[in-house]
N, C-alpha and C. Protein backbone atom coordinates (compact mmCIF):
# COMPACT_ATOMS: atom_id res chain seq x y z
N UNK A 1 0.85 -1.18 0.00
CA UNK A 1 0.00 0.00 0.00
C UNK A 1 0.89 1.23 0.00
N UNK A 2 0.81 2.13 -1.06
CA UNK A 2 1.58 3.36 -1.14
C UNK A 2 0.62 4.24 -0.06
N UNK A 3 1.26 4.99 0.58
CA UNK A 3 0.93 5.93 1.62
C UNK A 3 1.12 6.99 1.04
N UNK A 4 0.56 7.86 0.89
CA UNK A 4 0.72 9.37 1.08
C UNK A 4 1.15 10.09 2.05
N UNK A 5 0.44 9.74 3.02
CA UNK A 5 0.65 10.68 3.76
C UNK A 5 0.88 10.12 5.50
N UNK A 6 1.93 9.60 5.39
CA UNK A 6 2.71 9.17 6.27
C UNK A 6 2.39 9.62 8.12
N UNK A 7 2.45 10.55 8.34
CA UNK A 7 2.09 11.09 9.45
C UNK A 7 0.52 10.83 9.88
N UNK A 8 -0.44 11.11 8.85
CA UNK A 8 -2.05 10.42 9.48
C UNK A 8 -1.78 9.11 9.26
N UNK A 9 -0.92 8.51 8.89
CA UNK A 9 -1.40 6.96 8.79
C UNK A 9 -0.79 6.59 10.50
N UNK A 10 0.32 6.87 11.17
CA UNK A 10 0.88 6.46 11.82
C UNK A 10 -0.14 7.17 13.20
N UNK A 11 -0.56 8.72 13.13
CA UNK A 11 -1.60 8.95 13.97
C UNK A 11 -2.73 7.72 13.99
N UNK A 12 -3.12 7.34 13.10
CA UNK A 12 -4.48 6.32 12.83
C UNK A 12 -3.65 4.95 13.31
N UNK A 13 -3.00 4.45 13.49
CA UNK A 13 -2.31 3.53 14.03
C UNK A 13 -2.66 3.72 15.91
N UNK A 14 -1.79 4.75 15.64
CA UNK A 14 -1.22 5.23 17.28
C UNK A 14 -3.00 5.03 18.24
N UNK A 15 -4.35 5.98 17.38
CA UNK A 15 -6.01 6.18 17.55
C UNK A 15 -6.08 4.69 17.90
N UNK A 16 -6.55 3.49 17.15
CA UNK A 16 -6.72 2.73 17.06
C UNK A 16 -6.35 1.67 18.29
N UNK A 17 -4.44 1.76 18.07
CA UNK A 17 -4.04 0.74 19.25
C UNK A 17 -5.21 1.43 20.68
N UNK A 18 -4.89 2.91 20.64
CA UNK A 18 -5.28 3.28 22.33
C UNK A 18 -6.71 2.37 22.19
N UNK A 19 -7.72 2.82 21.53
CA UNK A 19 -8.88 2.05 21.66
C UNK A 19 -8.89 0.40 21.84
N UNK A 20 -8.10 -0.30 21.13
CA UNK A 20 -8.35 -1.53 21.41
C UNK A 20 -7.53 -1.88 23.09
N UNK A 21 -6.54 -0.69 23.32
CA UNK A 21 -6.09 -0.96 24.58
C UNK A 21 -7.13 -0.35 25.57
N UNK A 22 -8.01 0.50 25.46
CA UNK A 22 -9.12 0.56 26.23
C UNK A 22 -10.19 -0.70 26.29
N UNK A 23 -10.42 -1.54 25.31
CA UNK A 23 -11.12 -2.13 25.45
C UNK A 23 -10.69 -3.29 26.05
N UNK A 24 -9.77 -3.91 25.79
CA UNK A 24 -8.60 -5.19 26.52
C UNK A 24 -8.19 -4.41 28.23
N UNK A 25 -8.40 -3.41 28.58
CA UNK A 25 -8.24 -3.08 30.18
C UNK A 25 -9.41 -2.54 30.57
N UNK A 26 -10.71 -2.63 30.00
CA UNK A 26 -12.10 -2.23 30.83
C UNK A 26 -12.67 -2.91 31.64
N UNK A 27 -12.56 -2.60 33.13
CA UNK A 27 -13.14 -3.40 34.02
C UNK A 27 -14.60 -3.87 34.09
N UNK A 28 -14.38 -4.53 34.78
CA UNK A 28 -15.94 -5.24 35.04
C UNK A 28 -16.13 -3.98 36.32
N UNK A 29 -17.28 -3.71 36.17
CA UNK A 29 -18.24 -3.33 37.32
C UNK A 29 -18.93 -3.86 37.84
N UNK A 30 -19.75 -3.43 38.99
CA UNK A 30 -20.13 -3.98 39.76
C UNK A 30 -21.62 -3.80 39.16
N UNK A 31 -22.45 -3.05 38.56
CA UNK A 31 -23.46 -3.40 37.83
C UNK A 31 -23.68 -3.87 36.64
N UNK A 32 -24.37 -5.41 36.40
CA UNK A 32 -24.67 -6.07 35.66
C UNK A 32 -25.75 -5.79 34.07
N UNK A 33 -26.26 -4.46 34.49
CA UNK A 33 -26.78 -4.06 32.87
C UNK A 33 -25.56 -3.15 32.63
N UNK A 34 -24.82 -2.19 33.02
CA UNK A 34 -23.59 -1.69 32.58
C UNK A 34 -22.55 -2.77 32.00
N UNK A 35 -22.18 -3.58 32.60
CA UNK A 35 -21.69 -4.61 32.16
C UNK A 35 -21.57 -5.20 30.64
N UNK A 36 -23.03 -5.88 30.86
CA UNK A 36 -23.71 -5.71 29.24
C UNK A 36 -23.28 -5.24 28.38
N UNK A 37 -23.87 -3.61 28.70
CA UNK A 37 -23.80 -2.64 27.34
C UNK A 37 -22.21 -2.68 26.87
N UNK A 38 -21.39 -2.71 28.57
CA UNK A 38 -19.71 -2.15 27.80
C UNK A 38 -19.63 -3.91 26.94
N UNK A 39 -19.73 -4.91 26.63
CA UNK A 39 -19.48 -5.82 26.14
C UNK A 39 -20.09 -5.49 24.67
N UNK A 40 -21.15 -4.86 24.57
CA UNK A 40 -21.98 -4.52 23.66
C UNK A 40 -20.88 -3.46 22.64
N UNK A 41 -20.66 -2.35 23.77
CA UNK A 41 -19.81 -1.27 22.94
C UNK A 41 -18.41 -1.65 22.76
N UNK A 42 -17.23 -2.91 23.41
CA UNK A 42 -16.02 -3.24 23.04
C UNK A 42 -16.70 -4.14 21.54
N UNK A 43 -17.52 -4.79 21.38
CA UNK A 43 -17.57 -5.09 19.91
C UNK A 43 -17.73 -4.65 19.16
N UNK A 44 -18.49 -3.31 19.42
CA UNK A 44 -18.91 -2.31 18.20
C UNK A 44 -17.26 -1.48 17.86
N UNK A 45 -16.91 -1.47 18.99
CA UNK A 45 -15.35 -0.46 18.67
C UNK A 45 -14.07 -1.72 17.60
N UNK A 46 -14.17 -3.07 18.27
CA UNK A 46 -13.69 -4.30 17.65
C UNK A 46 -14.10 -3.86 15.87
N UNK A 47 -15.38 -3.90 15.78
CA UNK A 47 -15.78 -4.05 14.74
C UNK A 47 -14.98 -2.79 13.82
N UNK A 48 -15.49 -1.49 14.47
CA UNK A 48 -15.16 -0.17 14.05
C UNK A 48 -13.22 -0.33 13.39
N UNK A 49 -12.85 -0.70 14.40
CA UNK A 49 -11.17 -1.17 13.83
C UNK A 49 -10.90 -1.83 12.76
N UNK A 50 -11.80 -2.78 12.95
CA UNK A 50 -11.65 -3.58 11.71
C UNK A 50 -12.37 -3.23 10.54
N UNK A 51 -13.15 -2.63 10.67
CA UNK A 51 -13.53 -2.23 9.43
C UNK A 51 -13.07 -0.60 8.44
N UNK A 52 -11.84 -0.20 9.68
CA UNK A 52 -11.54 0.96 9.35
C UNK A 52 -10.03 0.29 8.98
N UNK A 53 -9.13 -1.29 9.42
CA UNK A 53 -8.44 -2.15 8.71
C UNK A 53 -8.59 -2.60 7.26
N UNK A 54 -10.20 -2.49 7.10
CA UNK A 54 -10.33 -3.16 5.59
C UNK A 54 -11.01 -2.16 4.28
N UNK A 55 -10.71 -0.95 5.13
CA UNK A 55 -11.05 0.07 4.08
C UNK A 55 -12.70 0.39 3.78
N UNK A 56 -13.56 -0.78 4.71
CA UNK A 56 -15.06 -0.81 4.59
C UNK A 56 -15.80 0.33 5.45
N UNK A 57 -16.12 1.56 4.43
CA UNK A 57 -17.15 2.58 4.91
C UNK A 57 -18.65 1.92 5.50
N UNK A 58 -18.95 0.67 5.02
CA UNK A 58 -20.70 0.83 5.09
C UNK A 58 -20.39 -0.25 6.65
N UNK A 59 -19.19 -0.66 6.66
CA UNK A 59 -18.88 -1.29 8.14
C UNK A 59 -18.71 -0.73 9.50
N UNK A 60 -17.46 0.50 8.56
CA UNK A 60 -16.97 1.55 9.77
C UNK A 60 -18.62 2.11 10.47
N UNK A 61 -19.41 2.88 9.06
CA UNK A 61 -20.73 3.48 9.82
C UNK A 61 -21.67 2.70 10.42
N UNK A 62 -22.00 1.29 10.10
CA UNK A 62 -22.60 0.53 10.97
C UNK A 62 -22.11 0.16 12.08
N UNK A 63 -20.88 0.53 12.69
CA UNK A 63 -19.80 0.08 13.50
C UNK A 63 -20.07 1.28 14.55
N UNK A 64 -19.97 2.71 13.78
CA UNK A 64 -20.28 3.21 14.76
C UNK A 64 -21.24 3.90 15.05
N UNK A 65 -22.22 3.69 14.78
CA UNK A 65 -23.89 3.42 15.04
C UNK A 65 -24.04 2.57 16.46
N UNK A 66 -23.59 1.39 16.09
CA UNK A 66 -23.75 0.45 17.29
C UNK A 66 -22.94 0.80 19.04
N UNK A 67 -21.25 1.46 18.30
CA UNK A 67 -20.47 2.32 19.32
C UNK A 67 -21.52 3.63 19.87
N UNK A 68 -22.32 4.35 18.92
CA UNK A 68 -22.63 5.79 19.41
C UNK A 68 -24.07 5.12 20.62
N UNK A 69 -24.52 3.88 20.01
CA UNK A 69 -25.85 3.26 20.57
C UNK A 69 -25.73 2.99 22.30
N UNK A 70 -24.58 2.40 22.19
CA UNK A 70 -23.82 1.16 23.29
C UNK A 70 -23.35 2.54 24.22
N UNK A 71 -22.71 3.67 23.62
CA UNK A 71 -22.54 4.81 24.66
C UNK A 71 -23.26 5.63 25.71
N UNK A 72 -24.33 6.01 24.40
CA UNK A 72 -25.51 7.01 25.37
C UNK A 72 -26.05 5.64 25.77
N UNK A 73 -26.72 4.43 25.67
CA UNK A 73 -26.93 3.72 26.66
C UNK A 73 -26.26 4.01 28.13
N UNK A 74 -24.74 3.37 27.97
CA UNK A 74 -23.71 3.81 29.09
C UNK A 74 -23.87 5.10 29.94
N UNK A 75 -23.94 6.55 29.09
CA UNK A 75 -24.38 7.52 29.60
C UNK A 75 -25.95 7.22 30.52
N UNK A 76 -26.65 6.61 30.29
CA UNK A 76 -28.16 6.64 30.77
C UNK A 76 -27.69 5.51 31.98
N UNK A 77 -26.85 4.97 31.92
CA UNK A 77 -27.06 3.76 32.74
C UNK A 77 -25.75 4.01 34.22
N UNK A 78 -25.29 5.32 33.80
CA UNK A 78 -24.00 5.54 34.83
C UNK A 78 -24.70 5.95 36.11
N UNK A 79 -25.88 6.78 36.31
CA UNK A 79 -26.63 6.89 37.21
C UNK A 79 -26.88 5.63 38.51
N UNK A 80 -26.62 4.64 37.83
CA UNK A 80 -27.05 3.25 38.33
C UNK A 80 -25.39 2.72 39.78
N UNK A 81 -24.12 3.65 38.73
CA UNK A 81 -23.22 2.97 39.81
C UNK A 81 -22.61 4.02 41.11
N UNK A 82 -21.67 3.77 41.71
CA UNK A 82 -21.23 4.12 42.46
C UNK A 82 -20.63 5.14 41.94
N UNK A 83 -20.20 6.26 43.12
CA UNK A 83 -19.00 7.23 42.66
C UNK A 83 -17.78 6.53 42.15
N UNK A 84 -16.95 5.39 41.98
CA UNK A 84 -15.58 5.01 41.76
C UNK A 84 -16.10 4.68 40.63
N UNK A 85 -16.63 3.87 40.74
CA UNK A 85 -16.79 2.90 39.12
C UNK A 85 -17.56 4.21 38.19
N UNK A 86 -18.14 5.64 38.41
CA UNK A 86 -18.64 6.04 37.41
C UNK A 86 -17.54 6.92 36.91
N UNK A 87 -16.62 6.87 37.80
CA UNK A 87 -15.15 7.46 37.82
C UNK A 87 -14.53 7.11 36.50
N UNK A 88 -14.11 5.48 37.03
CA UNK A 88 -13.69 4.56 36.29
C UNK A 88 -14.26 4.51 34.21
N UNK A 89 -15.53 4.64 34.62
CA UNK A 89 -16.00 4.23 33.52
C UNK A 89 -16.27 5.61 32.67
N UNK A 90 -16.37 7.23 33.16
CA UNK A 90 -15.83 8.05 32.54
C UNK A 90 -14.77 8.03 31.52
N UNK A 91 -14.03 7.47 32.50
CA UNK A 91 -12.53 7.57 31.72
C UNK A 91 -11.88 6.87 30.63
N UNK A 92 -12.98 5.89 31.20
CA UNK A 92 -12.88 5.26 29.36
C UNK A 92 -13.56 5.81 28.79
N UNK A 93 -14.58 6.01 28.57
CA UNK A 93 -15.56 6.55 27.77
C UNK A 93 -14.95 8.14 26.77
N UNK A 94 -14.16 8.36 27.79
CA UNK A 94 -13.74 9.97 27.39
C UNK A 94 -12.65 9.45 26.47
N UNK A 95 -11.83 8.25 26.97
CA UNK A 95 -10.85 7.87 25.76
C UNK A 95 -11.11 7.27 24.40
N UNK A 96 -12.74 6.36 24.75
CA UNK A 96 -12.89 5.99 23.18
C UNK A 96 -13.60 7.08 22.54
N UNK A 97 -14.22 8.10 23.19
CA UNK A 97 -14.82 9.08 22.09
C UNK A 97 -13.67 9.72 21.37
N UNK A 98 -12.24 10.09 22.15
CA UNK A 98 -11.63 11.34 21.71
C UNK A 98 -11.14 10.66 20.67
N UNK A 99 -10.61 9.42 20.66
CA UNK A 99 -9.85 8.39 19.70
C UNK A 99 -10.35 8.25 18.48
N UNK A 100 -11.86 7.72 18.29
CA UNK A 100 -12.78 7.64 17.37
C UNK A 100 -13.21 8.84 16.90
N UNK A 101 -12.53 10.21 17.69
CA UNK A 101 -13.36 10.86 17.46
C UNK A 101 -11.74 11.69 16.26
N UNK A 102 -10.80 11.54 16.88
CA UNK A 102 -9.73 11.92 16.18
C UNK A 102 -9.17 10.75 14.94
N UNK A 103 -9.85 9.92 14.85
CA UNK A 103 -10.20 9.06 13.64
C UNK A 103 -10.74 9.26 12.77
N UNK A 104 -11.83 9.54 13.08
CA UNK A 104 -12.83 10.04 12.03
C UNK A 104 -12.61 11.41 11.55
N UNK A 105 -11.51 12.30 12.37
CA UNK A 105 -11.43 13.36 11.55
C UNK A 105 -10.19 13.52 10.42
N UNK A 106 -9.28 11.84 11.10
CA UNK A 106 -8.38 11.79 9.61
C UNK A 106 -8.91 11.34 8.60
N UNK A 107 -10.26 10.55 8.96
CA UNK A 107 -10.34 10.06 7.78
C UNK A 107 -10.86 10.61 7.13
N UNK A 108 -11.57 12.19 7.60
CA UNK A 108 -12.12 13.10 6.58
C UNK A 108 -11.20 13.78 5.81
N UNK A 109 -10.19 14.34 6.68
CA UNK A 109 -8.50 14.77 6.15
C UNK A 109 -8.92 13.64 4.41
N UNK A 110 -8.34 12.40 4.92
CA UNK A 110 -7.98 11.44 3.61
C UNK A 110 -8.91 10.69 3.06
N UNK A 111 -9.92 11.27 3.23
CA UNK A 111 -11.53 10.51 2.34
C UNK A 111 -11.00 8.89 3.04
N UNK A 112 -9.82 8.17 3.49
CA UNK A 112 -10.41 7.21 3.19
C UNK A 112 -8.76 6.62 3.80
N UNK A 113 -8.66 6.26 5.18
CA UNK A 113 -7.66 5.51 5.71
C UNK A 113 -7.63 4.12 6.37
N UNK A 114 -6.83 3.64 6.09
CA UNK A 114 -6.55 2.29 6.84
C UNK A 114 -5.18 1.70 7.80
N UNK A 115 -5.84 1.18 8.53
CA UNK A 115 -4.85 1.09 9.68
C UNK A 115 -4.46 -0.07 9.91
N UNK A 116 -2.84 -0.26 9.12
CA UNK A 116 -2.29 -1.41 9.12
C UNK A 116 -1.59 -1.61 10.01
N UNK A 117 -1.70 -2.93 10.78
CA UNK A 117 -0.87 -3.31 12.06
C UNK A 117 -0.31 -4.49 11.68
């Protein structure tokens, strides 16, 4: 694959790993429909990677449809835990938006990136 543009590809690398390393260190909580949903939203982000690996737009947006779904769920459902764990689960939350969120603005930069690992 000829690259152009060297520097967003290696940013879109760098986006990516953090997210799948958010999702491989998200704790379990102590409430069981939160639980759920984050299992719900590490596959939609799984998916989102991989389909932003295989160059597939109609994947990436169904991907993150299911990520934006699985969130505001999360948002509606943080009410439910404790002060630590809503701590906890902020902080991911704040890392997969900014990630996905600085993803999606390379890939507007380059109509169209993929993130080879």
């Amino acid at each position: 694959v000829v690259n152009r543009n060297f520097p967003d590809q290696t940013d879109a690398v760098f986006y990516s790993s953090e997210l799948t390393n958010a999702m491989s260190t998200f704790p379990k909580l102590q409430n069981t429909a939160v639980n759920e949903e984050v299992a719900r939203l590490k596959k939609g982000v799984r998916n989102y990677v991989y389909a932003l690996q295989q160059y597939n737009i109609d994947a990436r947006k169904d991907a993150l449809d299911d990520v934006e779904k699985s969130y505001k769920k999360i948002q509606r459902l943080r009410k439910f835990l404790n002060k630590d764990d809503d701590d906890v689960i902020n902080r991911y939350l704040v890392r997969i938006k900014s990630n996905i969120t600085k993803l999606e603005a390379l890939n507007k930069q380059n109509n169209s990136i993929s993130v080879q690992q």
